[in-house]
N, C-alpha and C. Protein backbone atom coordinates (compact mmCIF):
# COMPACT_ATOMS: atom_id res chain seq x y z
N UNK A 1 -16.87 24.01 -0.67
CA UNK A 1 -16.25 24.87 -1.66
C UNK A 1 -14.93 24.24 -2.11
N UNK A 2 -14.81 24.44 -3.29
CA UNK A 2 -13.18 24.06 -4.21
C UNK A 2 -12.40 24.38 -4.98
N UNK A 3 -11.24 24.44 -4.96
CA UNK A 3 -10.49 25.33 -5.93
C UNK A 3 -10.99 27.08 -6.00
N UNK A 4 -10.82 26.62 -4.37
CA UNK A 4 -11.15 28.92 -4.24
C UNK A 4 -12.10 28.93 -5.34
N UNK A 5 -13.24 28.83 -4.98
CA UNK A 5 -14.48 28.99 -5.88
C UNK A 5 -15.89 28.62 -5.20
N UNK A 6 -17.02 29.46 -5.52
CA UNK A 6 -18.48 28.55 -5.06
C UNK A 6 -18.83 27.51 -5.44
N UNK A 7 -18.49 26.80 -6.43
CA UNK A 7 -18.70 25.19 -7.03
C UNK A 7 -18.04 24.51 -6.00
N UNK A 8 -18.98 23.45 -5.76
CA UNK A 8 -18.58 22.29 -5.08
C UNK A 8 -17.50 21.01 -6.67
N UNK A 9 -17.03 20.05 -5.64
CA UNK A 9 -16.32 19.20 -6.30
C UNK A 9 -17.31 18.51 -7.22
N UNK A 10 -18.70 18.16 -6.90
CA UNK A 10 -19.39 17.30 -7.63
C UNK A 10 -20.03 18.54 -8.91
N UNK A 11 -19.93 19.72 -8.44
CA UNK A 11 -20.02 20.88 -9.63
C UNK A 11 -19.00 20.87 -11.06
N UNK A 12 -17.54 20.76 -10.35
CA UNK A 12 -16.49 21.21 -10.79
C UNK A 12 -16.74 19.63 -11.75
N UNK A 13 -16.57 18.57 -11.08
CA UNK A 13 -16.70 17.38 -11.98
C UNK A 13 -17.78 17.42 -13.08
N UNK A 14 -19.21 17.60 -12.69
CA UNK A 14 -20.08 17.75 -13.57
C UNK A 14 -19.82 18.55 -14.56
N UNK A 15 -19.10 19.72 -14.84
CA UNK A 15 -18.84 20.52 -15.57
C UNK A 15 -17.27 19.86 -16.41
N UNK A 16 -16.53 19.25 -15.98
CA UNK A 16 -15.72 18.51 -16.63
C UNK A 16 -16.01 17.42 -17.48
N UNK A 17 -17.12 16.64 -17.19
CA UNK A 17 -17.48 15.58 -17.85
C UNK A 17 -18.47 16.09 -18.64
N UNK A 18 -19.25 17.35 -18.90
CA UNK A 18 -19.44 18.02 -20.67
C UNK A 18 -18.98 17.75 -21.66
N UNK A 19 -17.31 17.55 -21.51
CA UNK A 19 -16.34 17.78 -22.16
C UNK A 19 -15.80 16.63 -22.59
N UNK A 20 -16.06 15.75 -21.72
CA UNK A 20 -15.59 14.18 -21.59
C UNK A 20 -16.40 13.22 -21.92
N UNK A 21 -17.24 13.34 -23.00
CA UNK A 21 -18.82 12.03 -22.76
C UNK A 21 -18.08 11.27 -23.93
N UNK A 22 -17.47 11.65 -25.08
CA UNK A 22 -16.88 10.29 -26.38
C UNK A 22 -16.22 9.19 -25.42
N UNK A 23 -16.75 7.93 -25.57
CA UNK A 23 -15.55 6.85 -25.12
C UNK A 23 -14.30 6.80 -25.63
N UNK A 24 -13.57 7.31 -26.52
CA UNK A 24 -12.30 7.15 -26.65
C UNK A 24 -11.86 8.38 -25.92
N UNK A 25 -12.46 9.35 -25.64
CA UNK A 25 -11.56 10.75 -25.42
C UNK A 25 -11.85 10.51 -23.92
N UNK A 26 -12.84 9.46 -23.19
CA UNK A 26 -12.44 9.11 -21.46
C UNK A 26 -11.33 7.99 -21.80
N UNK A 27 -11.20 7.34 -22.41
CA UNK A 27 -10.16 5.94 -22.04
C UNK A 27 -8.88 6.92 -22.24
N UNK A 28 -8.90 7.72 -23.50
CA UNK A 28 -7.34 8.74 -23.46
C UNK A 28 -6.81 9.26 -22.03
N UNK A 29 -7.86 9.86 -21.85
CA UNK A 29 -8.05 10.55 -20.15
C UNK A 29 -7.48 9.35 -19.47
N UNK A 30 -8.05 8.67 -18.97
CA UNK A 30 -7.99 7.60 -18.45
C UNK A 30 -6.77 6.90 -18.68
N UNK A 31 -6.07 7.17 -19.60
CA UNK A 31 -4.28 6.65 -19.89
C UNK A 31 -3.73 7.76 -19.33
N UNK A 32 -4.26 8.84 -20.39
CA UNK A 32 -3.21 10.20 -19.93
C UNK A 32 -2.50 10.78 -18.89
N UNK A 33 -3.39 11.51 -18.04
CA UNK A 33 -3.53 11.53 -16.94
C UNK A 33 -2.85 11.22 -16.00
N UNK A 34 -2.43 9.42 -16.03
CA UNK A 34 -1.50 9.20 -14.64
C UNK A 34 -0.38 9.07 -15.36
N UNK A 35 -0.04 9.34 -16.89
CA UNK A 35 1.17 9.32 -16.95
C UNK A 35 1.67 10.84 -17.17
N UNK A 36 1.06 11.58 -17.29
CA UNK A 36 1.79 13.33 -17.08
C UNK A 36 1.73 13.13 -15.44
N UNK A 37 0.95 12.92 -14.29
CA UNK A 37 1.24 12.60 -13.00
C UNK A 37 2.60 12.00 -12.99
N UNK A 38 3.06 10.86 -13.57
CA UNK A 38 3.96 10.37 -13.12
C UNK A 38 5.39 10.80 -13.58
N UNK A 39 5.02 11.93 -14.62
CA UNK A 39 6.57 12.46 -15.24
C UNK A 39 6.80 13.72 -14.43
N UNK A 40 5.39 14.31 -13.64
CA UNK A 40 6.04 14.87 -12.27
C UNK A 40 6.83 14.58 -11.33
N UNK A 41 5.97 13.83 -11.01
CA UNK A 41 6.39 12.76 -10.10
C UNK A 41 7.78 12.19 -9.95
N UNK A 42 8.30 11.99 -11.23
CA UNK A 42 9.51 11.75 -11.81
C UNK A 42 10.78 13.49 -11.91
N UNK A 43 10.24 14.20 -12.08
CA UNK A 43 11.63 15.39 -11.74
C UNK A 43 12.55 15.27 -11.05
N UNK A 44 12.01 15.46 -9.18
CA UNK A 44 12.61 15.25 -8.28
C UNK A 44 13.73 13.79 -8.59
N UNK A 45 13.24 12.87 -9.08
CA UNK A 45 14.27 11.81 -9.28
C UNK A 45 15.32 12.26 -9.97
N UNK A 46 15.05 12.77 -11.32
CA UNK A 46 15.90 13.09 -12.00
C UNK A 46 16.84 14.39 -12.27
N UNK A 47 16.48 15.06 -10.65
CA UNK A 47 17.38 15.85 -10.61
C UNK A 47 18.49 15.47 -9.62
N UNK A 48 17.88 14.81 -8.32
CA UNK A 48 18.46 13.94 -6.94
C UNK A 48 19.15 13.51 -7.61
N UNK A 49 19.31 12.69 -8.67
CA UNK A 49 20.41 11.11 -8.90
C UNK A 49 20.83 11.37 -10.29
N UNK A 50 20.80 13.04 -11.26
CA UNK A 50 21.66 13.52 -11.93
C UNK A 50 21.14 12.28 -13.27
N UNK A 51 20.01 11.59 -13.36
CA UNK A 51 19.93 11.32 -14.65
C UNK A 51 19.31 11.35 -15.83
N UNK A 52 19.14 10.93 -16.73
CA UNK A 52 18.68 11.50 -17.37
C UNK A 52 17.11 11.81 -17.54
N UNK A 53 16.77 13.08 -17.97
CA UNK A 53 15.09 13.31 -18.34
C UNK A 53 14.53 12.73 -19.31
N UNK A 54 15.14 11.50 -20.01
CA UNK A 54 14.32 11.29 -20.98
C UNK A 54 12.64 10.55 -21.29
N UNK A 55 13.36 9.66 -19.76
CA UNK A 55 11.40 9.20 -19.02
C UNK A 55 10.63 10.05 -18.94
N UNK A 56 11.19 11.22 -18.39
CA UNK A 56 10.50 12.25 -17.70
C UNK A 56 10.11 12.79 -19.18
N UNK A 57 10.23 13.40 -19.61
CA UNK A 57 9.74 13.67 -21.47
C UNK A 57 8.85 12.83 -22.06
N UNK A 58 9.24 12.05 -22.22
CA UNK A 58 8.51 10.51 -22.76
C UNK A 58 6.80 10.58 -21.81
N UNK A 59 7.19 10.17 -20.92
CA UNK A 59 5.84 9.91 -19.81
C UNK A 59 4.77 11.63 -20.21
N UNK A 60 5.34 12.48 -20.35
CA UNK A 60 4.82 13.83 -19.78
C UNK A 60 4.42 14.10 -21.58
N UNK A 61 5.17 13.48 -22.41
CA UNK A 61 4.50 14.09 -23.67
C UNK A 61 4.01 12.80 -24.10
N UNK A 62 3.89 11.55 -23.86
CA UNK A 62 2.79 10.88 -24.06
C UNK A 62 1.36 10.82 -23.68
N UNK A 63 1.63 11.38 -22.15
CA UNK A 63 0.33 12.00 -21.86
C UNK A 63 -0.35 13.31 -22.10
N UNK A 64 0.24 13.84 -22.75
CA UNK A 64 -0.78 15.39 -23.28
C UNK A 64 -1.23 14.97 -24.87
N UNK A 65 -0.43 13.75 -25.25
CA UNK A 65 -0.75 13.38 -26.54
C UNK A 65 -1.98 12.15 -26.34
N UNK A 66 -2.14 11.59 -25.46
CA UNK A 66 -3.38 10.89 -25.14
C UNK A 66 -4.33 11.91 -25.21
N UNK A 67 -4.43 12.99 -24.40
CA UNK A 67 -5.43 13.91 -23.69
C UNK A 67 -6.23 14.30 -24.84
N UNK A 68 -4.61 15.25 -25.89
CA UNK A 68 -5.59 15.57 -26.89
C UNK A 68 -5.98 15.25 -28.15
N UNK A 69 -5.59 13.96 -28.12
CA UNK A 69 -6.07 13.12 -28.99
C UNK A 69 -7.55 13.01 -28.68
N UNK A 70 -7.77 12.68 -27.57
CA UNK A 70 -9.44 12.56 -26.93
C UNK A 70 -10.02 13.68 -27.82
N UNK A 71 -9.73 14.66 -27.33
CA UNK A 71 -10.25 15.86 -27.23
C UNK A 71 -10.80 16.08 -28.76
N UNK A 72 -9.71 15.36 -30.18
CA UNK A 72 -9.62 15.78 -31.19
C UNK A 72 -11.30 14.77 -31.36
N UNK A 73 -11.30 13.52 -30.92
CA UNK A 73 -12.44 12.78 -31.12
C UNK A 73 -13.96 13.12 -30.23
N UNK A 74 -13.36 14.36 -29.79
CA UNK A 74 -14.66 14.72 -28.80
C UNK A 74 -15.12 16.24 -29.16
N UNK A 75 -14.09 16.67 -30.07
CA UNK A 75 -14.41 17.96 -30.73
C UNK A 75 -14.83 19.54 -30.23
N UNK A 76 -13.95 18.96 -28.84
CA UNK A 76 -14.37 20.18 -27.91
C UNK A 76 -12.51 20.40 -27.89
N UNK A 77 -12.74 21.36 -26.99
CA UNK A 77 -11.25 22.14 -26.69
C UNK A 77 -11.04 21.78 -24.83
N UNK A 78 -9.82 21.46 -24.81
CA UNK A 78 -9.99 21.11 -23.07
C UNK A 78 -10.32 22.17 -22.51
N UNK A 79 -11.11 21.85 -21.74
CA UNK A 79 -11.57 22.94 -20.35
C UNK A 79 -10.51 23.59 -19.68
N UNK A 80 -8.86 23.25 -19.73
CA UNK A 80 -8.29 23.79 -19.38
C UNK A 80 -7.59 25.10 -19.77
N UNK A 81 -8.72 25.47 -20.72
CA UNK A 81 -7.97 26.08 -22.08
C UNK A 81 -9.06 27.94 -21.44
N UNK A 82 -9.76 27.12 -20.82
CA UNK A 82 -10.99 28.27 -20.05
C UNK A 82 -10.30 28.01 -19.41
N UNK A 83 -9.88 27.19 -18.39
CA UNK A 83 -9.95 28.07 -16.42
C UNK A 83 -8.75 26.69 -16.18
N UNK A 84 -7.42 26.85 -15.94
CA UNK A 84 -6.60 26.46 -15.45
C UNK A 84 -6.60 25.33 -14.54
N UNK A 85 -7.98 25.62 -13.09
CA UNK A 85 -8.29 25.21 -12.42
C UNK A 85 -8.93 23.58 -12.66
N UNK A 86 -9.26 23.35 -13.78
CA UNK A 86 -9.61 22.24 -14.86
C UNK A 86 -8.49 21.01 -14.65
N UNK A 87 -7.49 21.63 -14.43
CA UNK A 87 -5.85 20.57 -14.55
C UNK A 87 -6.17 19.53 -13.45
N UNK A 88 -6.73 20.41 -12.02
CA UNK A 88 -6.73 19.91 -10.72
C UNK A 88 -7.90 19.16 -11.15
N UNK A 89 -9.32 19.51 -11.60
CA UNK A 89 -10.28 19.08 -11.61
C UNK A 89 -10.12 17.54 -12.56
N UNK A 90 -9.31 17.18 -13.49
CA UNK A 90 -8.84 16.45 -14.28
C UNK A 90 -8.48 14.78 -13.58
N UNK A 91 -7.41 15.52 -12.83
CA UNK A 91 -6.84 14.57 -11.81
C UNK A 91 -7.94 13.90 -10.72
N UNK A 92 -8.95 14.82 -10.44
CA UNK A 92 -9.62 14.26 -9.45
C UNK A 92 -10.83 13.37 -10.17
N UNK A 93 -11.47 13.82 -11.50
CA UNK A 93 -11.66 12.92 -11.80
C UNK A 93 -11.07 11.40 -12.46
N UNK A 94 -10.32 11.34 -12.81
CA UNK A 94 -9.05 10.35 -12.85
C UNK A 94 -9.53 9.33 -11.72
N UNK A 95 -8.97 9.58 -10.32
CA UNK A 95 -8.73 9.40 -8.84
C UNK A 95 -10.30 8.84 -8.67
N UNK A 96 -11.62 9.39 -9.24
CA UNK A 96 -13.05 9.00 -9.26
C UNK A 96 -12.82 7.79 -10.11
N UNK A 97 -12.71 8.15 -11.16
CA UNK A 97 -12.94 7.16 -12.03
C UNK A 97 -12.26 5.77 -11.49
N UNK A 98 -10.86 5.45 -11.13
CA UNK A 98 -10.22 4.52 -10.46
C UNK A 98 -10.97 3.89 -9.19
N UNK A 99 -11.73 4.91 -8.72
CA UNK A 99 -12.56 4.19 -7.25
C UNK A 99 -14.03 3.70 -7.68
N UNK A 100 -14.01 4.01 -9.54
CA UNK A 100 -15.76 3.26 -9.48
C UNK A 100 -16.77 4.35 -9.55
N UNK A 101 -16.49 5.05 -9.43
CA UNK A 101 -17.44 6.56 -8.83
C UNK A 101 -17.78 7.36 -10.27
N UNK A 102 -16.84 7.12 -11.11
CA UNK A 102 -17.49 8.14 -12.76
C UNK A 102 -18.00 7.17 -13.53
């Protein structure tokens, strides 16, 4: 079970990649993705050492502008737009895709 739910992970993925079959709107993904990760990732820095957010902006709105750019060439609406839980499911396929596995 995943994401407090009866779908398994290979559910939750299968149901993500509906959404995901245009090749440009996976390679977007496939940019996107680790760079909104990494403008998280990036807060904590930029609150610890007082400087500025502008990476943190940059990284975090370049990647929602990858995402839905995809999305615009795939003519669907992100799945996250239904069920929140999609965000997590996003990342993990990401994390698949990097190991070979999507």
């Amino acid at each position: 079970m995943a994401l407090m739910s009866n779908r398994t992970w290979p559910e939750w993925l299968d149901e993500y990649a509906k959404s995901h079959r245009h090749p440009v709107n996976r390679f977007c993904h496939t940019i996107g993705i680790p760079l909104v990760v990494a403008s998280l990732v990036l807060v904590p820095v930029v609150f610890l050492f007082n400087i500025s957010g502008a990476w943190f902006a940059a990284l975090f709105g370049a990647g929602w502008f990858f995402q839905f750019l995809g999305h615009a060439f795939e003519r669907k609406r992100p799945e996250f737009m239904h069920d929140a839980r999609f965000l997590f499911v996003g990342l993990r396929w990401w994390v698949q895709k990097i190991r070979g596995r999507v």
